[in-house]
PDB file of N, CA and C in Angstrom:
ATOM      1  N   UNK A   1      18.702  -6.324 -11.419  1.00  0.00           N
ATOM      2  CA  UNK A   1      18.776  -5.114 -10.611  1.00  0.00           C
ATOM      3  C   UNK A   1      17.568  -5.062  -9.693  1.00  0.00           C
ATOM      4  N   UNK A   2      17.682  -5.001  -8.520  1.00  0.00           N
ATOM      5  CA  UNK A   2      16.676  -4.520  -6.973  1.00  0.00           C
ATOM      6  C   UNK A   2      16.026  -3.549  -7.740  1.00  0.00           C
ATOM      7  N   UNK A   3      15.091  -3.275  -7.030  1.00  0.00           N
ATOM      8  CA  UNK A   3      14.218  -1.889  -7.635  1.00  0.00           C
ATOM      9  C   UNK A   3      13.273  -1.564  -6.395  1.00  0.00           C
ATOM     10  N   UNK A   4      14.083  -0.328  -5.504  1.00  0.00           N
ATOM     11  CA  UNK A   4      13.128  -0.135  -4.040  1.00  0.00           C
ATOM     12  C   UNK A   4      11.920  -0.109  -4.395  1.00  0.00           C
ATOM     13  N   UNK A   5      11.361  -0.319  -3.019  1.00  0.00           N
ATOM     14  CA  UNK A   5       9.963   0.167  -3.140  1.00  0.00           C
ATOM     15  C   UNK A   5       9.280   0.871  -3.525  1.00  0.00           C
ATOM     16  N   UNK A   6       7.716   0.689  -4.547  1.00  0.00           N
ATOM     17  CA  UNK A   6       7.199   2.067  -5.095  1.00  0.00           C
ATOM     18  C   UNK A   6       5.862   1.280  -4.893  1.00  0.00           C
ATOM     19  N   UNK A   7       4.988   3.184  -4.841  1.00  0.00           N
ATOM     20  CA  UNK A   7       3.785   2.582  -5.067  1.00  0.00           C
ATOM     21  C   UNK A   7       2.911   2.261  -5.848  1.00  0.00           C
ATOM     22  N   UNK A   8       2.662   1.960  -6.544  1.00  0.00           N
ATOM     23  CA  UNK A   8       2.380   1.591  -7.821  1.00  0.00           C
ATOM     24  C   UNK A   8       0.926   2.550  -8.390  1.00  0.00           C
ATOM     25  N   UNK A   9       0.755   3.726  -7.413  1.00  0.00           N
ATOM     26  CA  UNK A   9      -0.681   4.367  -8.036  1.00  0.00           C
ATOM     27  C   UNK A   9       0.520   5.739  -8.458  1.00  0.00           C
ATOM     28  N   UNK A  10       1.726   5.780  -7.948  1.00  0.00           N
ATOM     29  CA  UNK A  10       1.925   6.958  -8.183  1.00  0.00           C
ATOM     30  C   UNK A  10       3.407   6.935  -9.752  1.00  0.00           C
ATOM     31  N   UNK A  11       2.771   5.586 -10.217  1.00  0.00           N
ATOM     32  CA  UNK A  11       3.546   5.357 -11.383  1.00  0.00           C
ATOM     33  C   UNK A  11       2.488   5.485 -12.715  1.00  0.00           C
ATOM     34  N   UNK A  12       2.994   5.569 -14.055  1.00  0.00           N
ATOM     35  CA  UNK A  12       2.221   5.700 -14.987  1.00  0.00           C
ATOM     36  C   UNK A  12       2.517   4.147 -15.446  1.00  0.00           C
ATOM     37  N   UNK A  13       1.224   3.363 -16.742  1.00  0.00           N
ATOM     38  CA  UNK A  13       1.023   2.163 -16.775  1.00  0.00           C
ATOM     39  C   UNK A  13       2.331   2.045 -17.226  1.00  0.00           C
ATOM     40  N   UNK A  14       3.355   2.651 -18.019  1.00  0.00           N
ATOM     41  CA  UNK A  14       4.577   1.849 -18.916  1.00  0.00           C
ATOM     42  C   UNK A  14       5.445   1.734 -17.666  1.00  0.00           C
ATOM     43  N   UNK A  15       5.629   2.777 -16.656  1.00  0.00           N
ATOM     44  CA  UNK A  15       6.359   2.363 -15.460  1.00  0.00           C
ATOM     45  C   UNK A  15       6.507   1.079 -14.720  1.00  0.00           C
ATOM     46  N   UNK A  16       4.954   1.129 -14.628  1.00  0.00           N
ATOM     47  CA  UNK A  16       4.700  -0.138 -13.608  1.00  0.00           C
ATOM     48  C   UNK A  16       4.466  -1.689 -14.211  1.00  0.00           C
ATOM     49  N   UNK A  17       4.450  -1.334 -15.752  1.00  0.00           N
ATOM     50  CA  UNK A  17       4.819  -2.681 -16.194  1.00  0.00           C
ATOM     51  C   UNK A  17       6.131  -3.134 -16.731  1.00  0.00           C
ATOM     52  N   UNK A  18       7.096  -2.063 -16.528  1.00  0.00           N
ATOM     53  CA  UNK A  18       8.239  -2.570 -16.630  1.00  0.00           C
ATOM     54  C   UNK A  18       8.757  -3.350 -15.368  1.00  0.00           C
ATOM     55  N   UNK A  19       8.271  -2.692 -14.115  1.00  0.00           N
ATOM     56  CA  UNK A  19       8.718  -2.960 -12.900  1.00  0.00           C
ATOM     57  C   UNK A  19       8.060  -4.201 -12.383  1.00  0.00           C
ATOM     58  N   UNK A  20       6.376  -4.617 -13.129  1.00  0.00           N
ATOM     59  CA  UNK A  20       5.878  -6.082 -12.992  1.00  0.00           C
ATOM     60  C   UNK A  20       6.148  -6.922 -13.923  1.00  0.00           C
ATOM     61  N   UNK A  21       7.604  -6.962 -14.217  1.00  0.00           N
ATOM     62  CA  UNK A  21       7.631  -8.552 -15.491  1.00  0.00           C
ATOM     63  C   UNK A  21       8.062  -9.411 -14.694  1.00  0.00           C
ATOM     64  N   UNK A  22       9.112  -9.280 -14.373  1.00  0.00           N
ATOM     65  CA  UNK A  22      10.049  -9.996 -13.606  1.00  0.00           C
ATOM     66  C   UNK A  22       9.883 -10.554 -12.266  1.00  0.00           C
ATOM     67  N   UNK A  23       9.064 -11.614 -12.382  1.00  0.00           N
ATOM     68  CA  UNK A  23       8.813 -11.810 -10.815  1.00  0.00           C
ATOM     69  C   UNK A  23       8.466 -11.171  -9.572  1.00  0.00           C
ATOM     70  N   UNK A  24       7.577 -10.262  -9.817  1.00  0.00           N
ATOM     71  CA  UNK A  24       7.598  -8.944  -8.870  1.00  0.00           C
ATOM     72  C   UNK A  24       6.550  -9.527  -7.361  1.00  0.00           C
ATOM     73  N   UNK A  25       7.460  -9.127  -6.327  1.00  0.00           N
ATOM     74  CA  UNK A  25       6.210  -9.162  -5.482  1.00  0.00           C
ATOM     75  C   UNK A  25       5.443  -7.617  -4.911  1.00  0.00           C
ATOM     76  N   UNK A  26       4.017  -7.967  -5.043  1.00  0.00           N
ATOM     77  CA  UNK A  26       3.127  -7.293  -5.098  1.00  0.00           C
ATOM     78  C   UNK A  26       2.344  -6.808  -3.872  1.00  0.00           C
ATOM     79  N   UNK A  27       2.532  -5.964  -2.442  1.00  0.00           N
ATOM     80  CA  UNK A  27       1.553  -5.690  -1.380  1.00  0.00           C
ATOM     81  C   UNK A  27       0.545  -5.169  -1.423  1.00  0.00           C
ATOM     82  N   UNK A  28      -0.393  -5.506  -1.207  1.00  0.00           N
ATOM     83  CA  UNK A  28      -1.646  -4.624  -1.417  1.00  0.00           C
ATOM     84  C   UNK A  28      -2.058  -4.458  -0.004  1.00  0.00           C
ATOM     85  N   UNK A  29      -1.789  -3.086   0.645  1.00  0.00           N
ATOM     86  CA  UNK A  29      -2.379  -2.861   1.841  1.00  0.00           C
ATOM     87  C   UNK A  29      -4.034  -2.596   2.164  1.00  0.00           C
ATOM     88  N   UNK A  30      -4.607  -3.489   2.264  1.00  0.00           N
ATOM     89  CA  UNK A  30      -6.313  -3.151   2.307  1.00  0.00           C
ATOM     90  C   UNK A  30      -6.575  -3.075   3.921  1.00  0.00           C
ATOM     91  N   UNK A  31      -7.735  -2.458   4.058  1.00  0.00           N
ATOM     92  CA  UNK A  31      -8.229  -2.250   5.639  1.00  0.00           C
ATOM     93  C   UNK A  31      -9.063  -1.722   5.160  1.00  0.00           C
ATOM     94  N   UNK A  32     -10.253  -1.511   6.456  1.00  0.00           N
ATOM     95  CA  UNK A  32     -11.536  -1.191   6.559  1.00  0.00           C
ATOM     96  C   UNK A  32     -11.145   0.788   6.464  1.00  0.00           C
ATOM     97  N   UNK A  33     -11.822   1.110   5.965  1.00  0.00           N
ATOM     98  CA  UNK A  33     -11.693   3.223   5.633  1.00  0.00           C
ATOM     99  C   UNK A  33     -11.940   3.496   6.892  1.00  0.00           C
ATOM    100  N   UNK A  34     -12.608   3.373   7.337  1.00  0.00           N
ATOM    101  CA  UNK A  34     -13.570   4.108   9.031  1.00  0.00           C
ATOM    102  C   UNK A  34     -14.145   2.516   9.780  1.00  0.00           C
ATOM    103  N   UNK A  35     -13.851   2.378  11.068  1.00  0.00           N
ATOM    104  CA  UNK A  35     -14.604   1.741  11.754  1.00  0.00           C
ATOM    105  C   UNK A  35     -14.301   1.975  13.076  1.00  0.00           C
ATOM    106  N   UNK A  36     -15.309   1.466  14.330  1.00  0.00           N
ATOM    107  CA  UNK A  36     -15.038   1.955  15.460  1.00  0.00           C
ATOM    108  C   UNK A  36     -13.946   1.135  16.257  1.00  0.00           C
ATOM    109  N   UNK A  37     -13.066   1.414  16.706  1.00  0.00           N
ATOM    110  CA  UNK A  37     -12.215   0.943  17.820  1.00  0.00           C
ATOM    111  C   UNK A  37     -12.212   0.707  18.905  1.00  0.00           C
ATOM    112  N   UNK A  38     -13.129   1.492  19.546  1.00  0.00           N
ATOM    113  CA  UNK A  38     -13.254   2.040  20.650  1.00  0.00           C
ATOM    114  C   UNK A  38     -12.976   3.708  20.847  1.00  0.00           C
ATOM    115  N   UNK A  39     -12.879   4.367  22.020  1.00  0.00           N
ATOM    116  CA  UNK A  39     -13.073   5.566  22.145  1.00  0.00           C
ATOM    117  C   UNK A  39     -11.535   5.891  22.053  1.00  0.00           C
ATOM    118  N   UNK A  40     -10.439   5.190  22.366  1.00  0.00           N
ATOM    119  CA  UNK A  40      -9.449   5.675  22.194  1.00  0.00           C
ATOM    120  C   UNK A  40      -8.340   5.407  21.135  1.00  0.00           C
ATOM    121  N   UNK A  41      -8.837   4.987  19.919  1.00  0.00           N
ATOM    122  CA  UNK A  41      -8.382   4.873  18.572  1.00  0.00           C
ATOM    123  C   UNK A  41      -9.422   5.906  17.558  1.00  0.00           C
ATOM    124  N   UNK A  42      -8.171   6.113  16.726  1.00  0.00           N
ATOM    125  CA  UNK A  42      -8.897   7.199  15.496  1.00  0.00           C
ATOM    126  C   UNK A  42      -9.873   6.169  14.886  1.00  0.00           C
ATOM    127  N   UNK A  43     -10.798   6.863  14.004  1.00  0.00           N
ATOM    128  CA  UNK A  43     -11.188   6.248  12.797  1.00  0.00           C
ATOM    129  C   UNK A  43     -10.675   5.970  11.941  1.00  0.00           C
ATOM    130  N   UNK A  44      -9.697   6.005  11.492  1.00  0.00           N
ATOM    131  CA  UNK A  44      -9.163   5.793  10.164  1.00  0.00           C
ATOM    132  C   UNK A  44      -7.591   5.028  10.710  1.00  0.00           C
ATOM    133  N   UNK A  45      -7.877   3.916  12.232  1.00  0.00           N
ATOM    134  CA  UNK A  45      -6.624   2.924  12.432  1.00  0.00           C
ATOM    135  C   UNK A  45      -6.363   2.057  11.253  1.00  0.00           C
ATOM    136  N   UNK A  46      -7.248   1.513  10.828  1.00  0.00           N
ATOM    137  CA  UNK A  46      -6.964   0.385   9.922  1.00  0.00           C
ATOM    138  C   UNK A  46      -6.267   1.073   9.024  1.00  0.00           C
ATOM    139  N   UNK A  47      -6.809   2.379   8.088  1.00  0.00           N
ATOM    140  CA  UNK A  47      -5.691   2.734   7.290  1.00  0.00           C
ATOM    141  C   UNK A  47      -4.632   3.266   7.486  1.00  0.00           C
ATOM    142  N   UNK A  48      -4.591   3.688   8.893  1.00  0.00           N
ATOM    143  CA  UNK A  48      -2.760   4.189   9.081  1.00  0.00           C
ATOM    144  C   UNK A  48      -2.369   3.246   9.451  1.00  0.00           C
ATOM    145  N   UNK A  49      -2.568   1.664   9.572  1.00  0.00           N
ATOM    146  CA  UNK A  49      -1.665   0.706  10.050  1.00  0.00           C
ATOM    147  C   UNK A  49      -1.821   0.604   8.393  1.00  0.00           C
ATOM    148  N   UNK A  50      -2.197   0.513   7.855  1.00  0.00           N
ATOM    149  CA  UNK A  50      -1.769  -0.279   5.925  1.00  0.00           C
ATOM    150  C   UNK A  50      -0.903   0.845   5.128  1.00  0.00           C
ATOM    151  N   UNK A  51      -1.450   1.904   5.743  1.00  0.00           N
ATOM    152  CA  UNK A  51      -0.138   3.205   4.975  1.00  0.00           C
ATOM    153  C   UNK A  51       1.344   2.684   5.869  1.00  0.00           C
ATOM    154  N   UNK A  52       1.276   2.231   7.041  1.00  0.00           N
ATOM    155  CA  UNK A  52       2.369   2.212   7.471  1.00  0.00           C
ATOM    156  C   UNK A  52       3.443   1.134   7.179  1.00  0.00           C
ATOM    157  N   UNK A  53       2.189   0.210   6.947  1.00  0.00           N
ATOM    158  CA  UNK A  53       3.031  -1.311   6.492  1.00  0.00           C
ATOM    159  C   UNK A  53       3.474  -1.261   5.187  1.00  0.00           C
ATOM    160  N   UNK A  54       2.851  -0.694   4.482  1.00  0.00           N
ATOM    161  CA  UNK A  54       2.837  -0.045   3.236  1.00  0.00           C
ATOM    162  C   UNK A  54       4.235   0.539   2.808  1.00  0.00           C
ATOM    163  N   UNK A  55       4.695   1.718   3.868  1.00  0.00           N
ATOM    164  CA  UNK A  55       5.571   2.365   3.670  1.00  0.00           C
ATOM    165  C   UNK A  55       7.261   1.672   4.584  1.00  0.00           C
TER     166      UNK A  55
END
């Protein structure tokens, strides 16, 4: 059985190790918290591009 996407902080440990036995693939969206872009990007691009890829 498929099992959509979840995020795995908003599962408890018996959840998320049922859902990691089986060959699971795993994304870990990392990026920098705050850095500069320039003047016309937020601070916090890197993490709305990893929430987005994410989601």
């Amino acid at each position: 059985m498929k099992h959509p996407g979840v995020r795995l902080a908003s599962l408890t440990w018996a959840e998320a190790e049922s859902l990691l036995t089986n060959d699971p693939l795993v994304v870990l969206p990392i990026g920098a918290g705050a850095k500069e872009h320039g003047p016309h990007l937020p601070l916090g691009t890197d993490h709305i591009m990893v929430e987005y890829l994410a989601d």
